[in-house]
Protein backbone atom coordinates (compact mmCIF):
# COMPACT_ATOMS: atom_id res chain seq x y z
CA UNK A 1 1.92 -14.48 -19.98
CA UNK A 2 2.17 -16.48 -23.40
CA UNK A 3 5.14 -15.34 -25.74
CA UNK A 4 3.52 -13.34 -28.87
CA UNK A 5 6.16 -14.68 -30.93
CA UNK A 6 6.24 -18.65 -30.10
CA UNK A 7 2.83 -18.90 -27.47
CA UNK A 8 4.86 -20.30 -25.33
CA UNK A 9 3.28 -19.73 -21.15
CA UNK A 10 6.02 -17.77 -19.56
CA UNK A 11 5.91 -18.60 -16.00
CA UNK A 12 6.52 -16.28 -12.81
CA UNK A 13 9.60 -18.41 -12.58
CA UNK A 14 10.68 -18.03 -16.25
CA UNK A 15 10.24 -14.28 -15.71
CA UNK A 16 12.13 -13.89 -11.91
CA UNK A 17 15.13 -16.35 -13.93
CA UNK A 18 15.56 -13.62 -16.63
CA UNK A 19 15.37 -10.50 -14.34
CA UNK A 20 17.40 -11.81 -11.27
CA UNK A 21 19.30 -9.30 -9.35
CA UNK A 22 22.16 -9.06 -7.40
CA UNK A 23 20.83 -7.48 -4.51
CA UNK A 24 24.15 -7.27 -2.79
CA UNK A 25 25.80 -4.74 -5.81
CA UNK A 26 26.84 -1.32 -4.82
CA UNK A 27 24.13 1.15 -6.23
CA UNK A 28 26.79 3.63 -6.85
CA UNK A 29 28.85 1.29 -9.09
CA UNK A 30 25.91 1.29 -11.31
CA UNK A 31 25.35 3.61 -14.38
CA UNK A 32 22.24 6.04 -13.54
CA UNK A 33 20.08 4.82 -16.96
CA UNK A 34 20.50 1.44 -15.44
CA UNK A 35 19.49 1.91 -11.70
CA UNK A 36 16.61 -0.44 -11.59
CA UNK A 37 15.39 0.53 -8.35
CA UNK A 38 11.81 -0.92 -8.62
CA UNK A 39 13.05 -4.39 -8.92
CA UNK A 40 11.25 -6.31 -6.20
CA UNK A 41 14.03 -8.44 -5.39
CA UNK A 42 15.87 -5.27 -3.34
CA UNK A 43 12.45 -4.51 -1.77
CA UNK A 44 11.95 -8.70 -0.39
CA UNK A 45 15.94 -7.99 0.86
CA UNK A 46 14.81 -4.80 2.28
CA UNK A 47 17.97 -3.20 0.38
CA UNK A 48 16.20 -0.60 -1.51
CA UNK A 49 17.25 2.15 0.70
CA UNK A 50 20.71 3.11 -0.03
CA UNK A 51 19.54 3.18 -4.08
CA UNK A 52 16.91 5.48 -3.52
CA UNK A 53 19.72 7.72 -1.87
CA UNK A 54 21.75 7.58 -4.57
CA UNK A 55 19.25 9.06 -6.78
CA UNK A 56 18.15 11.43 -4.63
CA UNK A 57 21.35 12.68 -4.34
CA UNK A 58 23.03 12.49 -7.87
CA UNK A 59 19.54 12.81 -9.84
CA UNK A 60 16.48 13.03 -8.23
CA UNK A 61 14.52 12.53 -11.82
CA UNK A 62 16.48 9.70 -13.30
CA UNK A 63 15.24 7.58 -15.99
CA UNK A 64 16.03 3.85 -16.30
CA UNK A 65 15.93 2.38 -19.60
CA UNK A 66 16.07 -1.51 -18.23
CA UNK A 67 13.46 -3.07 -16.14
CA UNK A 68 11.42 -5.83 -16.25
CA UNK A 69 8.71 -3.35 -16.40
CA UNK A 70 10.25 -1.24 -19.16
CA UNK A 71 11.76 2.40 -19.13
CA UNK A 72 10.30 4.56 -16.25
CA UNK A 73 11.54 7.62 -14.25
CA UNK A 74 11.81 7.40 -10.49
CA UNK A 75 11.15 10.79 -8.88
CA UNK A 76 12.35 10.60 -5.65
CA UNK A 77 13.04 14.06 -3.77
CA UNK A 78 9.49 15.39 -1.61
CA UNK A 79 8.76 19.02 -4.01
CA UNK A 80 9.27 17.01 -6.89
CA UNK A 81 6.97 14.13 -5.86
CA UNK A 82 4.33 16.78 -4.28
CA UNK A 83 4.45 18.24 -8.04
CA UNK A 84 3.41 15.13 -9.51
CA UNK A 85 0.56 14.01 -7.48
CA UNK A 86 -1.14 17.45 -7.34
CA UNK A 87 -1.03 17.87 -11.61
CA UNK A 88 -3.04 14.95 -12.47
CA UNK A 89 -4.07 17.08 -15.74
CA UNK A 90 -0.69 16.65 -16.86
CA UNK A 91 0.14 13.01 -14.88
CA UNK A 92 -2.65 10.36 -15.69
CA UNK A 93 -3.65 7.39 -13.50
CA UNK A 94 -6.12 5.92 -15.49
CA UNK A 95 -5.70 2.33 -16.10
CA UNK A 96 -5.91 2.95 -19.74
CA UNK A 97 -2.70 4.83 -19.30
CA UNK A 98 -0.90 2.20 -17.23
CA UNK A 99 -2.43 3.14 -14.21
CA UNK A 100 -0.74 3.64 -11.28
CA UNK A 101 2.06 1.04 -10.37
CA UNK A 102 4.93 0.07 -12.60
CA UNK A 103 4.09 -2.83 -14.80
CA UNK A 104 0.75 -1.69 -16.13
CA UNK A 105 0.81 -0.76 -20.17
CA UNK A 106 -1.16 1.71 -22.29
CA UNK A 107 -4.49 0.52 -24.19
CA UNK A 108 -7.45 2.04 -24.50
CA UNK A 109 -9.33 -1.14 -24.68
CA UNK A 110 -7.78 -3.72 -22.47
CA UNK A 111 -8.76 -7.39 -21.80
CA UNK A 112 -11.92 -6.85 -18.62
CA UNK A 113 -10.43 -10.67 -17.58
CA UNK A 114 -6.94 -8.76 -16.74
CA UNK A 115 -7.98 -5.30 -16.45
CA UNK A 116 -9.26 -4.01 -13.16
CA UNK A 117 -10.35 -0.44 -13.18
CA UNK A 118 -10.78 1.30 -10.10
CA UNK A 119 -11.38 4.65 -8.91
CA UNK A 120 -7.63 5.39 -7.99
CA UNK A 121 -7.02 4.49 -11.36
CA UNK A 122 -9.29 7.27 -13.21
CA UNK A 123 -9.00 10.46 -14.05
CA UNK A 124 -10.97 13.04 -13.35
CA UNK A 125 -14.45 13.50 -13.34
CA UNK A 126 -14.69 9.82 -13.15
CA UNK A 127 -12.41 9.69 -10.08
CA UNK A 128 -14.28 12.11 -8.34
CA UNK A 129 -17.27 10.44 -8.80
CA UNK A 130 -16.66 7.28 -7.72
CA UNK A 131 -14.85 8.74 -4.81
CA UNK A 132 -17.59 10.66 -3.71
CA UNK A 133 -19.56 7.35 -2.72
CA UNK A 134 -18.07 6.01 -0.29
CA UNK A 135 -16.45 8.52 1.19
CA UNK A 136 -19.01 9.13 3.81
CA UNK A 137 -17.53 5.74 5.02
CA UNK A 138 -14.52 7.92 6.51
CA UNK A 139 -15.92 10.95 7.54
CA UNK A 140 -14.87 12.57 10.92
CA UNK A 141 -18.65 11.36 12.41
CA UNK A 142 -18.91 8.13 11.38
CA UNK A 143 -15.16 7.27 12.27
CA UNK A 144 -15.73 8.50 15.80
CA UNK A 145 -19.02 5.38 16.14
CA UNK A 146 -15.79 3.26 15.43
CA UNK A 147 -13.60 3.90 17.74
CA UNK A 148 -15.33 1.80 20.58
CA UNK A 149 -15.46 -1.19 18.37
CA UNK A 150 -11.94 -0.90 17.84
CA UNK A 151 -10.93 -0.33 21.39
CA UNK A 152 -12.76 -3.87 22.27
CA UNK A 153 -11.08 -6.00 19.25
CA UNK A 154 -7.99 -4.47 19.89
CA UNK A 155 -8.04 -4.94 23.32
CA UNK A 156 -9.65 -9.12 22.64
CA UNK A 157 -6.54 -9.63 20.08
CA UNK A 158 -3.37 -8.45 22.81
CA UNK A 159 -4.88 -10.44 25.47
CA UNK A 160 -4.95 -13.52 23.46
CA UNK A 161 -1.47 -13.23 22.40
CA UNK A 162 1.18 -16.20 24.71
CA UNK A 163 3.41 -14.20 26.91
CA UNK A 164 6.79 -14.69 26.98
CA UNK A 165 6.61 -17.33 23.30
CA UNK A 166 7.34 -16.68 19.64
CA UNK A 167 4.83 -15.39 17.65
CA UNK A 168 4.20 -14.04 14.39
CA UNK A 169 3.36 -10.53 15.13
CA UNK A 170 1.60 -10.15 11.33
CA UNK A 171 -0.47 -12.97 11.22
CA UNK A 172 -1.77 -12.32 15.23
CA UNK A 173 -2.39 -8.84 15.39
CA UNK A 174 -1.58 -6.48 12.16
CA UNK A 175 -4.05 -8.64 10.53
CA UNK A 176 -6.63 -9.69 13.11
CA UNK A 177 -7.15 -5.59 13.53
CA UNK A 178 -7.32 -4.64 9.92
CA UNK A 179 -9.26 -7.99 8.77
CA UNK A 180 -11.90 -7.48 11.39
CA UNK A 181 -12.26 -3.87 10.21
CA UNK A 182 -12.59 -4.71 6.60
CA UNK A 183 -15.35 -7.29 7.15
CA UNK A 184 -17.20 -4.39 9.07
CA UNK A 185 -17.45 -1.98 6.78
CA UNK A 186 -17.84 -4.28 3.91
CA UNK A 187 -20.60 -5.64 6.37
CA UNK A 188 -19.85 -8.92 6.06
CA UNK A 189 -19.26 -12.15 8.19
CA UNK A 190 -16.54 -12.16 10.67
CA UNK A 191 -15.67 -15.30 9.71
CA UNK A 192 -14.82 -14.64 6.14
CA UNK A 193 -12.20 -11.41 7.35
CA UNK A 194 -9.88 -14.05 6.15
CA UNK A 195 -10.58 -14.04 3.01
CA UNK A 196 -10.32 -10.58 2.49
CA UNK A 197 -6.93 -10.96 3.88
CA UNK A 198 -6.49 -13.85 1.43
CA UNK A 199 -7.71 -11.78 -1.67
CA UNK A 200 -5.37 -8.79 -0.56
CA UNK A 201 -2.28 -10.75 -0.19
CA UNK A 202 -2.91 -11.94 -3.95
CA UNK A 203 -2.92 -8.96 -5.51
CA UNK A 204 0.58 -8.31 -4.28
CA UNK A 205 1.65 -11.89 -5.17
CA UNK A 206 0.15 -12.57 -8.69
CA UNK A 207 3.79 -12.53 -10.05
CA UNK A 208 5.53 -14.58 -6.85
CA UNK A 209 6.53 -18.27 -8.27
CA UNK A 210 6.07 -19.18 -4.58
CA UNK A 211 2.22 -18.51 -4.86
CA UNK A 212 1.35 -18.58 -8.76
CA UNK A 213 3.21 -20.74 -11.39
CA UNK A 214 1.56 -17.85 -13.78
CA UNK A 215 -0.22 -14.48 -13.69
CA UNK A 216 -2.91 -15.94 -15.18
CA UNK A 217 -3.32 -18.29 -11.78
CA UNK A 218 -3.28 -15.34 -9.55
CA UNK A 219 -5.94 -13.38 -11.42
CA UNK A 220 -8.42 -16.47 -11.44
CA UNK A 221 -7.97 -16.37 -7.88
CA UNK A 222 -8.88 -12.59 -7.63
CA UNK A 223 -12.35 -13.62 -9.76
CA UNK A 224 -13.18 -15.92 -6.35
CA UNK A 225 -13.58 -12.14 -5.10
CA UNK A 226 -15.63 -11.11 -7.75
CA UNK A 227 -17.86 -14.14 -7.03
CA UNK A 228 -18.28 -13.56 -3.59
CA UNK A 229 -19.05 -10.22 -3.89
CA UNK A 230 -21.25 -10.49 -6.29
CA UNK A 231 -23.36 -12.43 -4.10
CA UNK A 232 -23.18 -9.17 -1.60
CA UNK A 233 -24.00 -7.09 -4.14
CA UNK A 234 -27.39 -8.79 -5.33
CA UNK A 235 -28.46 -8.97 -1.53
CA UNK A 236 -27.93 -5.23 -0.74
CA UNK A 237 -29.07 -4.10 -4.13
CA UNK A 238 -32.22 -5.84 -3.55
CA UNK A 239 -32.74 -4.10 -0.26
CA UNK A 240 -35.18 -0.46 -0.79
CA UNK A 241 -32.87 1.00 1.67
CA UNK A 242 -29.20 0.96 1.06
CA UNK A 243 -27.08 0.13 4.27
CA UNK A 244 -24.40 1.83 5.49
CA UNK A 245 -21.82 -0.22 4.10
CA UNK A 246 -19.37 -0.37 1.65
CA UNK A 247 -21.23 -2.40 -1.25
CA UNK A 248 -24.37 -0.92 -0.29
CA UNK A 249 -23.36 2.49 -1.18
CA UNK A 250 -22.00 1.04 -4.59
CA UNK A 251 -25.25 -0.48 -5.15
CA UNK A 252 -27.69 2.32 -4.72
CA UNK A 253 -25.54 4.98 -5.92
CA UNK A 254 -25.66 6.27 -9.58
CA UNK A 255 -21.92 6.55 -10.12
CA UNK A 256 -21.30 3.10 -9.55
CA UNK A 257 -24.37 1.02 -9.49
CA UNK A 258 -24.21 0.31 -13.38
CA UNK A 259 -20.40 -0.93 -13.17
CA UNK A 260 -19.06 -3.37 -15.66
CA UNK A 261 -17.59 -7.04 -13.34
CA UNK A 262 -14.26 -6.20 -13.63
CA UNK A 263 -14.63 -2.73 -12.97
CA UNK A 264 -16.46 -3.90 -9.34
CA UNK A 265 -13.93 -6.41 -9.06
CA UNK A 266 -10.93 -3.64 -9.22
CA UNK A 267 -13.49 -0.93 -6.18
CA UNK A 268 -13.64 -4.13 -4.42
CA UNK A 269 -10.13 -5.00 -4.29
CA UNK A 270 -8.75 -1.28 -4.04
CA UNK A 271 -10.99 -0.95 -1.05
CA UNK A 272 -9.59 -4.36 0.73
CA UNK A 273 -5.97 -3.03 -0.43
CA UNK A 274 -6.49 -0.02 0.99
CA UNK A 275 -8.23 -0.78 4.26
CA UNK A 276 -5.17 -3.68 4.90
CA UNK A 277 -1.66 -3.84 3.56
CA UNK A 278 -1.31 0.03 4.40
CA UNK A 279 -2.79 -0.18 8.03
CA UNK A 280 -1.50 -4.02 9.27
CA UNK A 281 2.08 -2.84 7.52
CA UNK A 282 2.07 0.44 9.62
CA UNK A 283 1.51 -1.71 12.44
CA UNK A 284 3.82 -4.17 12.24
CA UNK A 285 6.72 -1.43 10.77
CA UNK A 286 6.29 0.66 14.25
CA UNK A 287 7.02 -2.71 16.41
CA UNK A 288 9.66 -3.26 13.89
CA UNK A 289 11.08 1.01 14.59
CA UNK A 290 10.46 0.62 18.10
CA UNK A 291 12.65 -2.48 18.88
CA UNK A 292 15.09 -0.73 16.66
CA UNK A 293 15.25 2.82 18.58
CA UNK A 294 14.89 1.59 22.27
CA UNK A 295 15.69 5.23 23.33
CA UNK A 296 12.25 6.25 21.46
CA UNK A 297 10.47 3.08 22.97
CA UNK A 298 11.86 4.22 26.65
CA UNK A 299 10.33 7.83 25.30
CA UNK A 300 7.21 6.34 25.02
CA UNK A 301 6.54 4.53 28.33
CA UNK A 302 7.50 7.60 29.92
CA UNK A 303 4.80 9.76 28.41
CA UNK A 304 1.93 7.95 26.69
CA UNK A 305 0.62 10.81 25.68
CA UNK A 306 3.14 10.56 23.06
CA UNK A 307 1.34 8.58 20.58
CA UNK A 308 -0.74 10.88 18.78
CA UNK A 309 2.36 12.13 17.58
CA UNK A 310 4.28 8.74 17.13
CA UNK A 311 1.84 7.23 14.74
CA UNK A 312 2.20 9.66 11.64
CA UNK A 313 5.63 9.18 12.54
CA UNK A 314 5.40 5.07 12.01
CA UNK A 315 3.42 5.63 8.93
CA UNK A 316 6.13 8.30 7.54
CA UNK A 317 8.82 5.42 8.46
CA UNK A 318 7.31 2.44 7.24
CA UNK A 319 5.56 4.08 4.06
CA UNK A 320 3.93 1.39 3.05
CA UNK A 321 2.84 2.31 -0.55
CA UNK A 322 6.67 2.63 -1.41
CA UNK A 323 5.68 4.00 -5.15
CA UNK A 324 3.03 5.55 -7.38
CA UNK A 325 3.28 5.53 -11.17
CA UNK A 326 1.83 7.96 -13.35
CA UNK A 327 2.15 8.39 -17.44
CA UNK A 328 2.88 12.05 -18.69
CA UNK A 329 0.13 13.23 -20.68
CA UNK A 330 2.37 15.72 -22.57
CA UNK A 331 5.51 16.59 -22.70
CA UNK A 332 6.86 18.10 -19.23
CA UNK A 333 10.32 19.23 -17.90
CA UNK A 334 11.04 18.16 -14.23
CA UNK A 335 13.64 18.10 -11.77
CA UNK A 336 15.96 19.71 -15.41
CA UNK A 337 15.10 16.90 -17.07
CA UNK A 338 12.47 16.45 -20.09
CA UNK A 339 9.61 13.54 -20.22
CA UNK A 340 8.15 13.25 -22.94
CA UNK A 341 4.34 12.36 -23.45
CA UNK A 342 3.67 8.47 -22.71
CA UNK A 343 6.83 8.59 -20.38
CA UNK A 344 5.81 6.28 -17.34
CA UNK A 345 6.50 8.40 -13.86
CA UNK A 346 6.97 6.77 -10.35
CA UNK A 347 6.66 9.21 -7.39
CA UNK A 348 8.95 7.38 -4.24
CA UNK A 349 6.61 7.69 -1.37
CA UNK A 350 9.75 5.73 0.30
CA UNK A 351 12.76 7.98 -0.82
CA UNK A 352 10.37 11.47 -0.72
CA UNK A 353 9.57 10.38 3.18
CA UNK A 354 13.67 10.63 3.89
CA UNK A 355 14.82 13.08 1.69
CA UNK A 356 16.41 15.27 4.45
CA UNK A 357 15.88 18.85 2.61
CA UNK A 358 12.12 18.66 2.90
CA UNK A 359 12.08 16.67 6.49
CA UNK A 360 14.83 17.23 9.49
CA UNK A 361 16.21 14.33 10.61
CA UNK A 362 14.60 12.33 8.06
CA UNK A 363 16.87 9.13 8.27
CA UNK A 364 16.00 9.02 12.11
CA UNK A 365 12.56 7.50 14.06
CA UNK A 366 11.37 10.37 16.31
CA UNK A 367 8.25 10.06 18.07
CA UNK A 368 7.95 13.38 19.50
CA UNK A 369 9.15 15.05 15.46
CA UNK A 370 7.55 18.63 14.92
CA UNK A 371 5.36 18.89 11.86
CA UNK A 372 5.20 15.35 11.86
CA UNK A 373 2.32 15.15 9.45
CA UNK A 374 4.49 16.52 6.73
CA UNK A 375 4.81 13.30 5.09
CA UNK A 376 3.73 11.75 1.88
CA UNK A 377 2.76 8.15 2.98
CA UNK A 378 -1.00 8.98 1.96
CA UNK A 379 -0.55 11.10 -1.18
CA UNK A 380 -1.24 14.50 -2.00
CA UNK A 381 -4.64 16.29 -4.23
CA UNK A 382 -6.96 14.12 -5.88
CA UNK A 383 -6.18 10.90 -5.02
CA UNK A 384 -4.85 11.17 -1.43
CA UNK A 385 -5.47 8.50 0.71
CA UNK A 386 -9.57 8.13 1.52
CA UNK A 387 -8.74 6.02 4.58
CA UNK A 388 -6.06 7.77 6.26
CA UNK A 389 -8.27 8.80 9.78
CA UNK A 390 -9.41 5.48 9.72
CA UNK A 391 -5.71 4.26 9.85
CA UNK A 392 -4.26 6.40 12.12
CA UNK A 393 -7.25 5.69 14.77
CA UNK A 394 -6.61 2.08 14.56
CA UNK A 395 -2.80 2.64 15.09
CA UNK A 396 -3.42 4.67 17.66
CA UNK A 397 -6.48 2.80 19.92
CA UNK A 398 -3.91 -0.10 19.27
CA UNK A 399 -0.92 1.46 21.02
CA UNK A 400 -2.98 2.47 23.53
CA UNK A 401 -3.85 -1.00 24.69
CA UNK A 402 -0.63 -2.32 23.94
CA UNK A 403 1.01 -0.23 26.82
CA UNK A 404 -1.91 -0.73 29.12
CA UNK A 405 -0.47 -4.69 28.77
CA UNK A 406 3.00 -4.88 27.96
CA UNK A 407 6.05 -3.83 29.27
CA UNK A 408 8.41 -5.35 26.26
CA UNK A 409 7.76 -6.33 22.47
CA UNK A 410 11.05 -7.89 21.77
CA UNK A 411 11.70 -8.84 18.30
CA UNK A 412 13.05 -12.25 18.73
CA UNK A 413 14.26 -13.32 14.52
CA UNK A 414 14.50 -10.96 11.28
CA UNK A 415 11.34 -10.12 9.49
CA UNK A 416 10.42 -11.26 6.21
CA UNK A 417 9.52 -8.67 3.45
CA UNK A 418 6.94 -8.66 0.74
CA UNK A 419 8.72 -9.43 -2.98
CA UNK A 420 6.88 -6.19 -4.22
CA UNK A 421 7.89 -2.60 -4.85
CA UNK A 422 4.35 -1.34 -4.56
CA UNK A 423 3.75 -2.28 -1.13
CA UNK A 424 6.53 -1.94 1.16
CA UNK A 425 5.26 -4.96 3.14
CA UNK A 426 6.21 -7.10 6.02
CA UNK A 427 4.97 -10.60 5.88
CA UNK A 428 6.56 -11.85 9.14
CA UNK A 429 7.99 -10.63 12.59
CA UNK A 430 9.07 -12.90 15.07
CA UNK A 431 8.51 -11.43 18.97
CA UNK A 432 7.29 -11.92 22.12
CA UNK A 433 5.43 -10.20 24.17
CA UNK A 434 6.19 -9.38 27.86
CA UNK A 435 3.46 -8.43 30.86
């Protein structure tokens, strides 16, 4: 973004140089007001844990005064976090807020080129509304015509894979699954699944100097979305029946047929978001917590019927959206402590999944936990996650077939995380699969 004061560009690089962490530093030796746990460098190190501890432990609403994003308050212990995501009349996502990841700023009239509003990022009744259409996407009956469909893919992509040679586990199977799904209920090609994948990835990486010398790069990239869609849009719009597809239902339906480019552009992309980094992530994090936890692995070859339960468990353990940010419409004590009104909130998905007084045995992988749903890896009220059955039947379809075919996933190098503290992503994992 281009320096008010001199217009100078500041590059992704010029901004990683002036917020560059140590990711190595003891958390504890750091003052509270200064415990910058959002930076994404501790997330791409995968070092984020033992911070998020910290805080849950010594001050479970903290505020830190110095980020690259600004001041913010992490909430990080499960009632606390519950208590923020079910008073949305007192915690706002709308985009005009901030929306709902660190980063975003207040203004009530925000440039549509860099602005992406999307349904998740609205308050209510505008949220509701645009919820309400495609919803019927993820209902119980039309989830069950699915499951057949995802069964054969799932089964096409294992046997595929080389047995017994390195692979990228990410790239060959989390995302074959969740692209392939994507382009069906977007109704689209197969062929262009891979875009979607591209367009998802770029969200994430619009501030990576690996990927974009500038934001500004990465959101003309997320327009090449817009474009293609667009083209959807005008086909199924025409139609005098609306499909049953994602973009048709946007088309024909009053909430949402009238939407301004960038506002279609943000649906479009929360939907691909949503329907991919969450699922493939879950994915590839339970290969990850298996290989880690042979005794639970050795659980789970013994009695198959074990995976119903391990999947909300992987989910729980991987929690791929690691935060969500809210800005307090008023002023509000929490946790002891007082926010005032403007005050930008982040719920820890990530830290709330192990705090140990709401879950037992939360620092350990347990495939067979009681009450394992009692997580908060898909949100709570208003906004909780629309796609969750959808997720958890892919997860679970795919486990099914894996141990139909394999008796070892070995883990063969260390995986690679995403540089983001939004999605707790992992962009490679090295294994090899074993008949």
């Amino acid at each position: 973004m281009a320096d008010p004061e001199t217009g100078y560009q500041r590059t992704n690089k010029d901004l990683q140089a002036e917020w560059a962490m140590d990711v190595d530093q003891d958390p504890y030796s750091i003052p509270l007001d200064r415990l910058d746990v959002a930076h994404p460098a501790l997330f791409e190190a995968n070092k984020m844990l033992p911070w998020l501890q910290r805080l849950r432990e010594e001050s479970p609403v903290n505020l830190c005064n110095h980020s690259q994003f600004g001041p913010y308050w992490s909430v990080t212990k499960y009632t606390d976090i519950q208590y923020v995501d079910t008073h949305e009349d007192i915690f706002s996502s709308d985009i005009r807020n901030g929306g709902i990841r660190l980063g975003g700023q207040a203004d009530p009239d925000p440039d549509p080129t860099f602005s992406l509003p999307m349904f998740i990022m609205q308050d209510p009744p505008t949220h509701e509304a645009q919820r309400k259409v495609v919803a019927p996407m993820f209902s119980p009956r039309h989830l069950a015509d699915l499951g057949d469909l995802i069964r054969t893919r799932a089964g096409a992509i294992l046997d595929a894979l080389p047995r017994g040679e390195d692979f990228n586990w990410v790239r060959s199977v989390s995302v074959e699954l969740t692209g392939q799904m994507l382009a069906t209920l977007f109704d689209i090609p197969q062929e262009d699944r891979h875009k979607l994948i591209h367009w998802s990835d770029t969200v994430e990486r619009i501030g990576d100097p690996d990927y974009f010398e500038t934001p500004e790069e990465g959101f003309a990239e997320l327009w090449k979305c817009w474009e293609y869609f667009d083209a959807v849009w005008k086909e199924r719009a025409a139609r005098s029946e609306p499909g049953q597809d994602l973009i048709s239902m946007l088309a024909h339906n009053e909430s949402t047929k009238n939407m301004p480019p960038n506002e279609y552009l943000g649906n479009v992309l929360l939907l691909i978001v949503g329907g991919n980094d969450t699922t493939r992530n879950s994915i590839t994090g339970g290969v990850l917590a298996l290989h880690e936890h042979p005794a639970e692995f050795a659980k789970l070859k013994a009695n198959p019927k074990l995976i119903p339960n391990m999947v909300p468990e992987m989910i729980r353990w991987q929690s791929p959206v690691a935060h969500m940010a809210r800005t307090a419409l008023q002023d509000v004590e929490l946790g002891g402590k007082q926010i005032s009104k403007g005050d930008k909130v982040v719920m820890w998905y990530l830290s709330g999944n192990r705090d140990g007084t709401a879950i037992d045995r939360a620092d350990e992988f347990l495939i067979d936990r009681p009450n394992v749903r009692q997580h908060l890896s898909f949100g709570f009220g208003v906004h909780r996650c629309l796609g969750n059955r959808l997720a958890e039947m892919q997860l679970q379809i795919l486990w099914e077939e894996i141990l139909k075919r394999f008796s070892k996933i070995e883990v063969v190098g260390e995986p690679s995380y995403l540089r983001s503290s939004f999605i707790r992503g992992i962009t490679d994992l090295p294994v090899r699969v074993y008949d």
